[in-house]
Protein backbone atom coordinates (compact mmCIF):
# COMPACT_ATOMS: atom_id res chain seq x y z
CA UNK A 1 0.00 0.00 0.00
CA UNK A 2 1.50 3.26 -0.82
CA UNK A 3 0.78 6.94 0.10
CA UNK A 4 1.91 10.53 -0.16
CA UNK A 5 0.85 13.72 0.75
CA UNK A 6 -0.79 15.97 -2.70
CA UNK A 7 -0.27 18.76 -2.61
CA UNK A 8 -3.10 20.85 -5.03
CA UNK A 9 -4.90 23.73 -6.95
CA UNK A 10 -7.98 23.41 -9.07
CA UNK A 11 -9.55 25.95 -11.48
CA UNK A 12 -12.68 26.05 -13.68
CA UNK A 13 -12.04 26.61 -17.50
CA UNK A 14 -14.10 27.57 -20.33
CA UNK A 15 -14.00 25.27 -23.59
CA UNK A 16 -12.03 28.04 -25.28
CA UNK A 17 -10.07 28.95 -22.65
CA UNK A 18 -5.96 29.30 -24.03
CA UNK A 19 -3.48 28.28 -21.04
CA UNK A 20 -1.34 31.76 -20.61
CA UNK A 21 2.50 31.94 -21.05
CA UNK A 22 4.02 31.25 -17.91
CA UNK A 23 7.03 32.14 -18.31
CA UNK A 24 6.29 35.53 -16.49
CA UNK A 25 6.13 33.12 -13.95
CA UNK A 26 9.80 32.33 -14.39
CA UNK A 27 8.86 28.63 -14.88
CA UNK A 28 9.20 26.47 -18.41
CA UNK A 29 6.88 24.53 -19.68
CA UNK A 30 7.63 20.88 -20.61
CA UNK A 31 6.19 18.81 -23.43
CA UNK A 32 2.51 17.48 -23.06
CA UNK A 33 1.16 14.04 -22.49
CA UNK A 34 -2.17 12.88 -22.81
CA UNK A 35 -4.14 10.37 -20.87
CA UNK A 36 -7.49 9.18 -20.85
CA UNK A 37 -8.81 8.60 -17.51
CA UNK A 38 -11.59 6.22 -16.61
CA UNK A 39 -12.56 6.32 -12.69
CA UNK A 40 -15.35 4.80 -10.99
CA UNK A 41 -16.03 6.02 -7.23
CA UNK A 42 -17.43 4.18 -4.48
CA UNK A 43 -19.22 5.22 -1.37
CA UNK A 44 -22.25 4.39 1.55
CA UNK A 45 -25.49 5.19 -0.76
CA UNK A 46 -25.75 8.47 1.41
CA UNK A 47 -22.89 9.62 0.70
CA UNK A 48 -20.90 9.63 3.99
CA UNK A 49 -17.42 9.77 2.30
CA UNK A 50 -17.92 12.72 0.44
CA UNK A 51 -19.51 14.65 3.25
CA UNK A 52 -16.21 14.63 4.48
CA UNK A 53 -14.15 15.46 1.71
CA UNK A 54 -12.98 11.87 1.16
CA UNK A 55 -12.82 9.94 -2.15
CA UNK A 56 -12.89 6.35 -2.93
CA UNK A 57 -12.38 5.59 -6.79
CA UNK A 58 -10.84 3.31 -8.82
CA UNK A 59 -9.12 4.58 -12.20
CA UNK A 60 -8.00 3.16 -15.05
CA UNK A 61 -5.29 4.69 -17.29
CA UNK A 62 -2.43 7.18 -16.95
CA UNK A 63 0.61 7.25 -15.27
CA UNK A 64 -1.22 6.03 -11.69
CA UNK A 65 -3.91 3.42 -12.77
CA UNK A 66 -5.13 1.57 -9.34
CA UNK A 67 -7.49 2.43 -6.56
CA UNK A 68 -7.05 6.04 -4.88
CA UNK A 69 -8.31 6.96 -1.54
CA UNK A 70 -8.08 10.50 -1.23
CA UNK A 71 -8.45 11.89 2.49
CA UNK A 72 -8.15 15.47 3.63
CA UNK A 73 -5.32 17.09 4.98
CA UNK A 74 -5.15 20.56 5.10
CA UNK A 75 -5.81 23.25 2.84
CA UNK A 76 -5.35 22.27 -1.00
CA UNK A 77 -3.82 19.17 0.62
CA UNK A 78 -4.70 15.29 0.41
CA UNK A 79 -3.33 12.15 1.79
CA UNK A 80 -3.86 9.96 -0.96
CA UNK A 81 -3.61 5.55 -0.80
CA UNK A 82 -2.63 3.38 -3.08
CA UNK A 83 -3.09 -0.09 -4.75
CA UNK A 84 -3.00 -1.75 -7.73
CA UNK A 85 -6.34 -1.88 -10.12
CA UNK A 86 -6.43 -6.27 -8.94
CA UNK A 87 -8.66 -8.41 -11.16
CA UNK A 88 -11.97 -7.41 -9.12
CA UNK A 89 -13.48 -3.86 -10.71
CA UNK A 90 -16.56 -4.25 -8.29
CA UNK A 91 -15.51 -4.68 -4.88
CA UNK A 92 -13.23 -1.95 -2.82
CA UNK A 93 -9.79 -3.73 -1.44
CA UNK A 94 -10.47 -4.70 2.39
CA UNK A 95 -7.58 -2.96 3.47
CA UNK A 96 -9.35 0.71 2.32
CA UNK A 97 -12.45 -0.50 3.00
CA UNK A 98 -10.94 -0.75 6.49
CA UNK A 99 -9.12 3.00 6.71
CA UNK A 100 -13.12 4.38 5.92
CA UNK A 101 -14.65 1.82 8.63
CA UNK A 102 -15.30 5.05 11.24
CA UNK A 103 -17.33 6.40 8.14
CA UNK A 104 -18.46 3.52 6.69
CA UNK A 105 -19.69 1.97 9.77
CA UNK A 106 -21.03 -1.55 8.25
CA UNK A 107 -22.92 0.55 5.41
CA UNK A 108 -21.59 -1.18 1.90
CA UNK A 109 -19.58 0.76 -0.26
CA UNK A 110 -21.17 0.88 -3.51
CA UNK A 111 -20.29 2.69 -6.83
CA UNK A 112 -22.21 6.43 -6.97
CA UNK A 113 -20.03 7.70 -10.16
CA UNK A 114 -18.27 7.34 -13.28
CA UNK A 115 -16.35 9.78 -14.27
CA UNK A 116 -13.91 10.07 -17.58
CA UNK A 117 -11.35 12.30 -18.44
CA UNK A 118 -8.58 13.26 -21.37
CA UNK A 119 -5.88 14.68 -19.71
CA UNK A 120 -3.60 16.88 -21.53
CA UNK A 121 -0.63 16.78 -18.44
CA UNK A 122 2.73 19.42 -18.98
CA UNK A 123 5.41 19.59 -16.84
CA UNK A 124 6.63 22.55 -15.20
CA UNK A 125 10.49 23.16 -15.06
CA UNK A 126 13.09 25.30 -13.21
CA UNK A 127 15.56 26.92 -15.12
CA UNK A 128 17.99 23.27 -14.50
CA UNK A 129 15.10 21.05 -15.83
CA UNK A 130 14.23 20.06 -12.40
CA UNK A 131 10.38 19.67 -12.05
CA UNK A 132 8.04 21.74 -10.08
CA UNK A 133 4.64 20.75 -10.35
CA UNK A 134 2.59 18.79 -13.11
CA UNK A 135 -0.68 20.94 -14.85
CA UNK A 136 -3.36 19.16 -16.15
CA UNK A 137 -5.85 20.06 -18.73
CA UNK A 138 -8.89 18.04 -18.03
CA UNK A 139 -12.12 17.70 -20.27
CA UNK A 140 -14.21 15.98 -17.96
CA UNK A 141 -17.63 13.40 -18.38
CA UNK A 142 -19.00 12.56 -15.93
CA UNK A 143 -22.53 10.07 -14.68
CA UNK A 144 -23.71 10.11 -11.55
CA UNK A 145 -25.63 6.98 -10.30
CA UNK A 146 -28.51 6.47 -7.84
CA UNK A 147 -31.23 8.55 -9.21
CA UNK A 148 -34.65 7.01 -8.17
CA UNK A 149 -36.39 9.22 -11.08
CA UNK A 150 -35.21 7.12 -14.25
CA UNK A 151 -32.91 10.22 -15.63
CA UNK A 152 -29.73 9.56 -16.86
CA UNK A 153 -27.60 12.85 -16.35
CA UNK A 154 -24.42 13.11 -18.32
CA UNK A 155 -22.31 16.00 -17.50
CA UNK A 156 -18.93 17.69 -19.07
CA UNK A 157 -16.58 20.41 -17.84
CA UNK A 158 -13.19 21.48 -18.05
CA UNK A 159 -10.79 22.42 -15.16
CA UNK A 160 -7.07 22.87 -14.57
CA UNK A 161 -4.97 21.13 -11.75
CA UNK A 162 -1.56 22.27 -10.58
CA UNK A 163 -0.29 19.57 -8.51
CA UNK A 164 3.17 19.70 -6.58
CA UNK A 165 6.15 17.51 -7.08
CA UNK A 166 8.70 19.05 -5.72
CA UNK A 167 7.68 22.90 -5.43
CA UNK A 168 5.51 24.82 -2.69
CA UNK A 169 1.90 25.85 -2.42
CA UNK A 170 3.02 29.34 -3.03
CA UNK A 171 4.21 28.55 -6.22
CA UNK A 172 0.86 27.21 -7.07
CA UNK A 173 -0.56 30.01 -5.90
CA UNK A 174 1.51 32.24 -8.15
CA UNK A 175 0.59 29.57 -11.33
CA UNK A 176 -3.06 29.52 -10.37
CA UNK A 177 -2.80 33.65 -10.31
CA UNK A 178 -1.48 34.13 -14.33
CA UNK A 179 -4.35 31.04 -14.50
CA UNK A 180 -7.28 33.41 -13.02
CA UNK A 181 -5.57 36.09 -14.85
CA UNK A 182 -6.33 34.32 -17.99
CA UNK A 183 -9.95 33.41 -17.45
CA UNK A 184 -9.62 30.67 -15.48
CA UNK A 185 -12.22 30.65 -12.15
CA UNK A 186 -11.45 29.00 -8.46
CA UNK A 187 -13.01 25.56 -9.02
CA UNK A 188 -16.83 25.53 -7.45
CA UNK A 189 -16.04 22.16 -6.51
CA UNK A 190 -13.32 20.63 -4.09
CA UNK A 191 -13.09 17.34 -6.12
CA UNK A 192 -15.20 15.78 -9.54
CA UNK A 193 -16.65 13.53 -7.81
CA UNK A 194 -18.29 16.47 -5.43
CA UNK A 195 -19.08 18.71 -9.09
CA UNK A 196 -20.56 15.38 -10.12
CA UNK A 197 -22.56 14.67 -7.49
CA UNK A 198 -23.73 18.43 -7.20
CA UNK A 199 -25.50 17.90 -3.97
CA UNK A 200 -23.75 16.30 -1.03
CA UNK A 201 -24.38 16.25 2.28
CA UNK A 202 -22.60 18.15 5.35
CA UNK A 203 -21.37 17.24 8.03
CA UNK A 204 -20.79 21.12 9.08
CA UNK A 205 -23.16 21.72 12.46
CA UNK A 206 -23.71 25.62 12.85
CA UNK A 207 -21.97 27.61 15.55
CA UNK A 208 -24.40 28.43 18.39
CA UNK A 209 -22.15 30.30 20.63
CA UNK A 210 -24.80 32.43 22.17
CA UNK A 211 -25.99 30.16 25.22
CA UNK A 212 -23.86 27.99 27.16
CA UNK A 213 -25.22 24.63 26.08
CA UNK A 214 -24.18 25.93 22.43
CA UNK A 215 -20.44 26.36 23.69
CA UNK A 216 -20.60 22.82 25.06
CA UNK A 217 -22.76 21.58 21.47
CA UNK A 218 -20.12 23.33 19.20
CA UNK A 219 -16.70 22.30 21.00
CA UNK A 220 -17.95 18.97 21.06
CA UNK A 221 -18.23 18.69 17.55
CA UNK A 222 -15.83 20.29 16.27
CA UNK A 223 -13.12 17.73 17.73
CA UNK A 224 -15.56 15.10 16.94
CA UNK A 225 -14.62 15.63 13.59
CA UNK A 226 -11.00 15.64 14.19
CA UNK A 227 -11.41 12.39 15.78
CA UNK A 228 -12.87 10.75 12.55
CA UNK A 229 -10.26 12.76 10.36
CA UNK A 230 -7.20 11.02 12.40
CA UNK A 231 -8.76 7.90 12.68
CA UNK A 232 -8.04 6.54 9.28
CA UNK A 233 -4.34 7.94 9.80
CA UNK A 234 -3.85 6.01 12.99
CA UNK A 235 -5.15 2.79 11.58
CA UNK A 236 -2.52 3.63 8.22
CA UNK A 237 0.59 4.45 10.78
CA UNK A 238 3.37 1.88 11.17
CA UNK A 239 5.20 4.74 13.55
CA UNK A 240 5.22 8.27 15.27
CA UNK A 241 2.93 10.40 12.75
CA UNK A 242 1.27 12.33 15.14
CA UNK A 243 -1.81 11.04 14.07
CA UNK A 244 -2.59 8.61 17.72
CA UNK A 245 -1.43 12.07 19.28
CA UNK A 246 -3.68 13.92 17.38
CA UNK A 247 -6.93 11.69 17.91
CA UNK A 248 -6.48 11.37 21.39
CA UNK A 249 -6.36 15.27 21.99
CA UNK A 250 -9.90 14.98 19.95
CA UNK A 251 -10.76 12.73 22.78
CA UNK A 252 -9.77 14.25 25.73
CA UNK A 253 -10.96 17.61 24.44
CA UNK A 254 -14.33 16.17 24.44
CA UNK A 255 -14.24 14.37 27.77
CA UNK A 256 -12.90 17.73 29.33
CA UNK A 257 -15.58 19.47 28.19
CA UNK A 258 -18.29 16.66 28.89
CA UNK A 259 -17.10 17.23 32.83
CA UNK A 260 -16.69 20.69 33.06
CA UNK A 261 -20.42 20.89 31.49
CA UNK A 262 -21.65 18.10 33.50
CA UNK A 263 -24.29 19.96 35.44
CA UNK A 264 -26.24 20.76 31.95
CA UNK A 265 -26.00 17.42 30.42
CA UNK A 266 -28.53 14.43 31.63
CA UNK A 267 -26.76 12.58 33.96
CA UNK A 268 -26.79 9.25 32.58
CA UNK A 269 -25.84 10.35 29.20
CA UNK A 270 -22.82 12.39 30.09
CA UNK A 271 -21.32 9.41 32.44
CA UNK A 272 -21.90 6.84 29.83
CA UNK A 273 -20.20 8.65 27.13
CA UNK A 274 -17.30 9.71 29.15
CA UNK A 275 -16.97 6.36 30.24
CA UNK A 276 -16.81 5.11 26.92
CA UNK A 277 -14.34 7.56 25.36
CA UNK A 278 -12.35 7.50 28.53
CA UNK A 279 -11.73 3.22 27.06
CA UNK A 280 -11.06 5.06 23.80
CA UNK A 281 -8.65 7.23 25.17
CA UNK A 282 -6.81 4.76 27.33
CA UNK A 283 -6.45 2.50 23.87
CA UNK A 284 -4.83 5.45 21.74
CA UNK A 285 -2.47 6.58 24.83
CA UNK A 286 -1.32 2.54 25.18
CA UNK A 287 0.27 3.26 21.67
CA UNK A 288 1.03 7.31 22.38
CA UNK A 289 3.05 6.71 25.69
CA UNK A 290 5.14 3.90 24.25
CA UNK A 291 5.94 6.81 21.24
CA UNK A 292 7.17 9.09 23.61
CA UNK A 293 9.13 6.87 26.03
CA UNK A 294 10.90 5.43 23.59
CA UNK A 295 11.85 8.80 21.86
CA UNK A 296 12.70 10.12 25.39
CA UNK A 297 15.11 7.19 25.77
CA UNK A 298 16.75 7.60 21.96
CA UNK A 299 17.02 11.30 22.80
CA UNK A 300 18.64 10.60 26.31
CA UNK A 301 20.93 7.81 25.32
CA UNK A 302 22.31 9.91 22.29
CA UNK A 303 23.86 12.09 25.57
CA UNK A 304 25.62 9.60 27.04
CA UNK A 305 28.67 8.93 24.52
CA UNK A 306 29.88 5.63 25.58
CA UNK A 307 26.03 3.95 25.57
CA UNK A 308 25.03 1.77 23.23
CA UNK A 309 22.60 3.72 21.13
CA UNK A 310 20.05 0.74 20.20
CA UNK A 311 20.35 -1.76 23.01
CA UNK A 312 18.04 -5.11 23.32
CA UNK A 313 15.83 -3.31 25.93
CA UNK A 314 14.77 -0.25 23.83
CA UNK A 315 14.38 -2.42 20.70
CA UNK A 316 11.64 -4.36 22.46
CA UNK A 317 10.19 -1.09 23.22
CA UNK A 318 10.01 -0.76 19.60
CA UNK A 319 8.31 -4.37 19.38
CA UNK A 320 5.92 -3.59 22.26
CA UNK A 321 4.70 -0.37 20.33
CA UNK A 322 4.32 -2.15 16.90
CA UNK A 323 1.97 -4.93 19.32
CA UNK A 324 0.14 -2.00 20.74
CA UNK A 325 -0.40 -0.39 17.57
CA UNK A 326 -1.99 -4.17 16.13
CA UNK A 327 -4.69 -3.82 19.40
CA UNK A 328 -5.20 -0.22 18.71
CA UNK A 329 -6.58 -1.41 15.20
CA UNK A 330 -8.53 -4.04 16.25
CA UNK A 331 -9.96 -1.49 18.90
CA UNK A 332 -11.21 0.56 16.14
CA UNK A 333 -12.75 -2.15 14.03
CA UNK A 334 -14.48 -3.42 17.41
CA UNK A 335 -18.41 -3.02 17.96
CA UNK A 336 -17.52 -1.10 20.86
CA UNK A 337 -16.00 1.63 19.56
CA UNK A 338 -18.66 2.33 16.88
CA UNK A 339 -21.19 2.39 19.32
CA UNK A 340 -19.40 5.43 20.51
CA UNK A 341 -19.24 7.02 16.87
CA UNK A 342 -22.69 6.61 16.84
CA UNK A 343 -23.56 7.81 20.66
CA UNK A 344 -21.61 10.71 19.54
CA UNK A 345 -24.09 11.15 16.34
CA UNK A 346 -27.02 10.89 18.38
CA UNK A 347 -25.99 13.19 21.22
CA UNK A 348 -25.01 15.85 18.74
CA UNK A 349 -28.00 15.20 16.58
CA UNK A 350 -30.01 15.83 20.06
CA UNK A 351 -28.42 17.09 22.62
CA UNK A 352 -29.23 16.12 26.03
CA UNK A 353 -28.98 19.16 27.59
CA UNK A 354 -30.92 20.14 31.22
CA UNK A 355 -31.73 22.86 33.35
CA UNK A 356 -31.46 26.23 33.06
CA UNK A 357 -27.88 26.94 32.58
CA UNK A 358 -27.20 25.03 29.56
CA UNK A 359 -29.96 27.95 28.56
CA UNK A 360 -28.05 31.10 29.52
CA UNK A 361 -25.99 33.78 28.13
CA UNK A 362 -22.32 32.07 27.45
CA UNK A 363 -20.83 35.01 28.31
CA UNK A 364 -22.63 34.86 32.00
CA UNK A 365 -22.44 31.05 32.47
CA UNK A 366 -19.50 30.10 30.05
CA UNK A 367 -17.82 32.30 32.19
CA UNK A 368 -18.30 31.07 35.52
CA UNK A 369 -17.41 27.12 34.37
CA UNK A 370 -14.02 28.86 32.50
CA UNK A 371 -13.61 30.43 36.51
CA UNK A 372 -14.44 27.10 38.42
CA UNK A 373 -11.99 25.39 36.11
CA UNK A 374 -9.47 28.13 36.65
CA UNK A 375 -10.01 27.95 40.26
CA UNK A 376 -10.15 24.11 40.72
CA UNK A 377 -6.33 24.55 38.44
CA UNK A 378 -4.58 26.59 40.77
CA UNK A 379 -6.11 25.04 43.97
CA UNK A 380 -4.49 21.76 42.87
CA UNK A 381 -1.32 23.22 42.06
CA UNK A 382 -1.04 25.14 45.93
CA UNK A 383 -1.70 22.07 47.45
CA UNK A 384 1.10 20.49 45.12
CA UNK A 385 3.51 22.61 45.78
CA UNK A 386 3.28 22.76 49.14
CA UNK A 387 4.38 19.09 49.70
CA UNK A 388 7.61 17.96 50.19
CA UNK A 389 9.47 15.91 47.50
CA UNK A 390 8.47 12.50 46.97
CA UNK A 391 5.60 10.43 45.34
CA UNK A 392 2.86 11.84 46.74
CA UNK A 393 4.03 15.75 45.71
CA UNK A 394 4.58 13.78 41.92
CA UNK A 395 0.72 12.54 42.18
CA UNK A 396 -0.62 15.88 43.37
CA UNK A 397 1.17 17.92 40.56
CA UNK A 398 -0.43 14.62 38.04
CA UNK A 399 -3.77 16.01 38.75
CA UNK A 400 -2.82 19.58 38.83
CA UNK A 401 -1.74 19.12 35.24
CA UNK A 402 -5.11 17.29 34.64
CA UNK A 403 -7.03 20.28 36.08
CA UNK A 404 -4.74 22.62 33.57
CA UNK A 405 -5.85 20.96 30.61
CA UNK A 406 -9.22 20.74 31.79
CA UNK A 407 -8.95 24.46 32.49
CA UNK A 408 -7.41 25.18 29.21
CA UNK A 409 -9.80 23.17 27.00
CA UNK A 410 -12.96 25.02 28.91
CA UNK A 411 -11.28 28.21 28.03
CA UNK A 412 -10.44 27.33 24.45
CA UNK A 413 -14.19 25.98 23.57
CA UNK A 414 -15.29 29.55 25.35
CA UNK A 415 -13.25 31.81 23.07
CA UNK A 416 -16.21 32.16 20.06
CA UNK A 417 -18.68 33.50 22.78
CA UNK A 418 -16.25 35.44 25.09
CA UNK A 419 -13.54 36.43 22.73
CA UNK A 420 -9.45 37.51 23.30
CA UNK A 421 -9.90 37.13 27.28
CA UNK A 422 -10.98 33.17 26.65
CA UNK A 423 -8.06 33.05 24.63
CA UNK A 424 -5.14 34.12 26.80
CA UNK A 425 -6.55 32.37 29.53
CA UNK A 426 -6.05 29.15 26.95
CA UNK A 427 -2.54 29.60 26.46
CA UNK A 428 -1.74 30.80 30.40
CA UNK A 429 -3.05 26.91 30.75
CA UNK A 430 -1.73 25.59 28.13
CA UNK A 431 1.68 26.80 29.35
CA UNK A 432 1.29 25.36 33.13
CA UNK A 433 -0.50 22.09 31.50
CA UNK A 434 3.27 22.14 29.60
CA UNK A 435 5.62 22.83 32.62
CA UNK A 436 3.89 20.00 34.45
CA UNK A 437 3.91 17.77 31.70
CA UNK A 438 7.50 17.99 31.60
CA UNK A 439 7.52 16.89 35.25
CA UNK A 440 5.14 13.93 34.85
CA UNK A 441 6.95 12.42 31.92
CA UNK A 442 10.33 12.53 33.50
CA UNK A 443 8.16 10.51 36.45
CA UNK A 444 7.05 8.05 33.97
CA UNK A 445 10.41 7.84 31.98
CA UNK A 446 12.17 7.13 35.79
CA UNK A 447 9.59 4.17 36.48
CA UNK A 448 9.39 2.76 33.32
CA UNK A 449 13.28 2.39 33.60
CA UNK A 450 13.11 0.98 36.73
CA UNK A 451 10.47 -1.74 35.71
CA UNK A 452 12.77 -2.89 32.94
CA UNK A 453 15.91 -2.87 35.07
CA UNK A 454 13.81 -5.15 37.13
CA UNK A 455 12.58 -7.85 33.95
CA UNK A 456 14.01 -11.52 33.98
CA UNK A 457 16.93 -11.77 31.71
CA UNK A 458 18.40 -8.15 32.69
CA UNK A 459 21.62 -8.08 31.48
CA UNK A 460 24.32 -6.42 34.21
CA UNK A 461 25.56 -3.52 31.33
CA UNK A 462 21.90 -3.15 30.18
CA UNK A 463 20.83 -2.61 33.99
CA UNK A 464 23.58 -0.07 34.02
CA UNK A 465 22.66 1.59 31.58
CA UNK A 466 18.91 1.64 32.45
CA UNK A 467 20.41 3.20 35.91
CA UNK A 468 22.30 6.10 34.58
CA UNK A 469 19.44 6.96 32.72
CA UNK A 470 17.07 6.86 35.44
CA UNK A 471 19.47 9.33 37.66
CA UNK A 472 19.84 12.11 35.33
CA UNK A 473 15.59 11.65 35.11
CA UNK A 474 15.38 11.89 39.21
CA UNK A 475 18.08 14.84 38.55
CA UNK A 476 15.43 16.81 35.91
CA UNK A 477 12.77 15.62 37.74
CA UNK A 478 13.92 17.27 41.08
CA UNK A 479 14.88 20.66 40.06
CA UNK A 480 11.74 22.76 39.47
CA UNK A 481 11.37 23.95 35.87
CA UNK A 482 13.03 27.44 35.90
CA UNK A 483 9.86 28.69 34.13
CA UNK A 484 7.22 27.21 36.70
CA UNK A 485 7.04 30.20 39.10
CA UNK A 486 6.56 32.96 36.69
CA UNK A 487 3.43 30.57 34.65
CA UNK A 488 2.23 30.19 37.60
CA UNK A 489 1.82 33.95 38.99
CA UNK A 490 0.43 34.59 35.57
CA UNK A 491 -2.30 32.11 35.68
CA UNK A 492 -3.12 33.14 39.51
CA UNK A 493 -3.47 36.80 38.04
CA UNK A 494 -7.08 38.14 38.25
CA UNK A 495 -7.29 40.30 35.39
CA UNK A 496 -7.83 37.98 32.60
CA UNK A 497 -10.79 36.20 34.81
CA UNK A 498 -11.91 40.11 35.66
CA UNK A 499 -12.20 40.94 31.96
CA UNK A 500 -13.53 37.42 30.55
CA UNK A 501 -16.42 38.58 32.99
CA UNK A 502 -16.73 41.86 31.17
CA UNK A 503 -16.58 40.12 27.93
């Protein structure tokens, strides 16, 4: 299975549109090639793929014949899978069947378009030959499927890609502009399968930032979607993407904001679906923690000159990961978890919101839960820092940090309803969530070491190793980060709470 990261532009032409000389755009133009493309996409019969940006197709011809799975990632960017076209025109390949499953969810993927194109493709060269970015000249036909009224629509277009080989989005940008200044148009469409389609559905909620319970409603799904737009990554990663870092922010995002919120969400509902995401994010940080131990270790050993830089221990670190990341998949393909997609769904289809402050002004009640957070942060942290050295001080400053992200999450879902004071208050958390992070890992690093100094089969120099390690982490680990203090006084100021109050 191969993938890459595309990198594109797309721009509506008229039939006699004439492709401008770009050499006032200091690039050459190479000889043209032309394919013609035959693609037939696949998707649930409503159209859950494409609600989301993603494509599914399989294409015959040109230079990259096979099946395509085309997921967002960024702007004018796509992370695009590969296989070969196989023997079976009909049926999607399992293993992208399986990256769409959080989509998907059991509904059969089914063909919804055919779509053909002749492709007039130039390169485009530096002044050494090297090259830049591929145009294409596309006449397009295209015929959607699964009209109930008997019509058979047939529809043609032309458009212009710029895709990236080796050269930036600003240089696309600058093609694209001697483009529009030709008579070109930004494409109406993100994709030809959406232009063929015309009408897909959305998966965009609106922003109802004006009562509390919209806050909560809004925050919620917003990372809900950047849970299902990592999870096909995480299921595609073989090592330290970011992606299982990335989904499992989603998650605790959501569960912070599920508990801060708690007193305006039905009882039952709100424990059940924290419960269940808290599984989820226990699963994803099995794999994350392994990511950054292991780094941590490679980093630390690289500053000891006479250690052995890949020793037995932290290559079945490496092993353990790679089995973590196998359960992590099946996690995702388990009943269990898609219950939770779709208790998600539901509860921001409906929201089960009670009482009367899930009713108020966000900018009276959003701002006392931002407050209570605040305050329940930097009561935590007092009672932390007054203890003396030891295990219990580590635990207390564990949930301190806790009570900063919580803190910081409330404040960042607050900042569309309350504005710039929301906002520093985010990143005066965020910064104290970050200080004590440092602390907690160096914790973790220090008893991870010791539990593997301690395995069966322990070799003396590998034990010795382990050791040296674990003293310069109890070093780190005892001095207070130099930085601590001052985020601290600047998260215990009142002005920020004084004016998100005002706001």
């Amino acid at each position: 299975m191969a993938h890459h990261t595309e990198l594109e532009r797309k721009y509506d032409a008229d039939a006699d549109f004439v492709l401008p000389d770009l050499r006032n755009a200091r690039v050459e133009v190479g000889e043209p090639a032309t394919h013609t493309l035959q693609a037939r996409y696949f998707d649930t019969e409503d159209l859950r793929l494409a609600a989301r940006g993603i494509t599914l197709r399989r294409r015959q011809g040109g230079d990259d014949a096979g099946w395509h799975l085309k997921l967002p990632a960024g702007e004018n960017t796509k992370r695009e899978i590969q296989l070969p076209l196989g023997d079976d025109a009909r049926a999607v390949p399992e293993e992208l069947a399986r990256l769409v499953t959080a989509h998907a969810r059991g509904r059969p993927l089914v063909p919804v378009a055919e779509v053909e194109t002749r492709r007039v493709e130039r390169p485009l060269l530096d002044e050494n030959g090297r090259v830049l970015a591929k145009l294409a000249d596309d006449t397009v036909h295209a015929h959607p499927f699964g009209r109930n009224d008997g019509e058979v629509r047939l529809m043609a277009w032309r458009e212009i890609e710029i895709e990236a080989v080796t050269a930036s989005d600003d240089f696309l940008a600058a093609v694209g502009d001697h483009l529009l200044g030709a008579g070109a148009r930004e494409a109406a469409a993100r994709s030809k399968l959406a232009r063929t389609l015309e009408t897909v559905p959305t998966t965009t909620r609106p922003s109802a930032t004006g009562t509390a319970g919209g806050v909560l409603v809004t925050y919620l799904a917003k990372h809900y979607e950047e849970m299902l737009a990592s999870d096909p990554l995480v299921r595609l990663a073989d090592h330290d993407d970011d992606s299982v870092h990335r989904m499992r922010v989603a998650v605790r995002r959501m569960r912070s904001l599920l508990r801060t919120h708690r007193r305006m969400i039905a009882s039952a509902r709100a424990v059940g679906l924290d419960t269940e995401l808290k599984w989820l994010a226990d699963t994803l940080g099995e794999v994350r923690d392994l990511e950054v131990l292991r780094a941590r270790f490679e980093r630390r050993l690289a500053d000891l000159p006479d250690a052995d830089q890949r020793p037995t221990w932290l290559a079945g670190m490496a092993t353990e990961e790679f089995r973590a990341r196998d359960r992590l998949r099946a996690a995702l393909s388990a009943p269990r978890y898609l219950a939770i997609l779709d208790s998600v769904d539901v509860f921001l289809a409906s929201p089960p919101l009670i009482g009367e402050r899930a009713a108020r002004p966000a900018r009276r009640e959003t701002a006392r839960t931002v407050t209570k957070a605040w305050r329940t942060m930097l009561r935590r942290h007092a009672h932390a820092a007054g203890l003396p050295a030891g295990p219990a001080r580590d635990a207390a400053l564990h949930r301190a940090r806790k009570a900063a992200k919580r803190a910081r999450y409330t404040a960042e879902a607050a900042v569309p309803a309350l504005g710039s004071p929301a906002k520093k208050l985010a990143r005066r958390a965020a910064r104290l969530q970050d200080l004590l992070g440092a602390h907690h890992d160096g914790v973790v690093a220090a008893g991870r070491l010791g539990d593997l100094a301690r395995r069966p089969g322990t070799s003396a120099v590998e034990a010795f190793a382990m050791g040296r390690l674990a003293e310069r982490e109890e070093r780190d680990r005892e001095r207070e980060p130099r930085d601590l203090p001052a985020a601290v006084k600047k998260a215990a100021a009142r002005k920020p709470l004084r004016a998100l109050r005002r706001a």
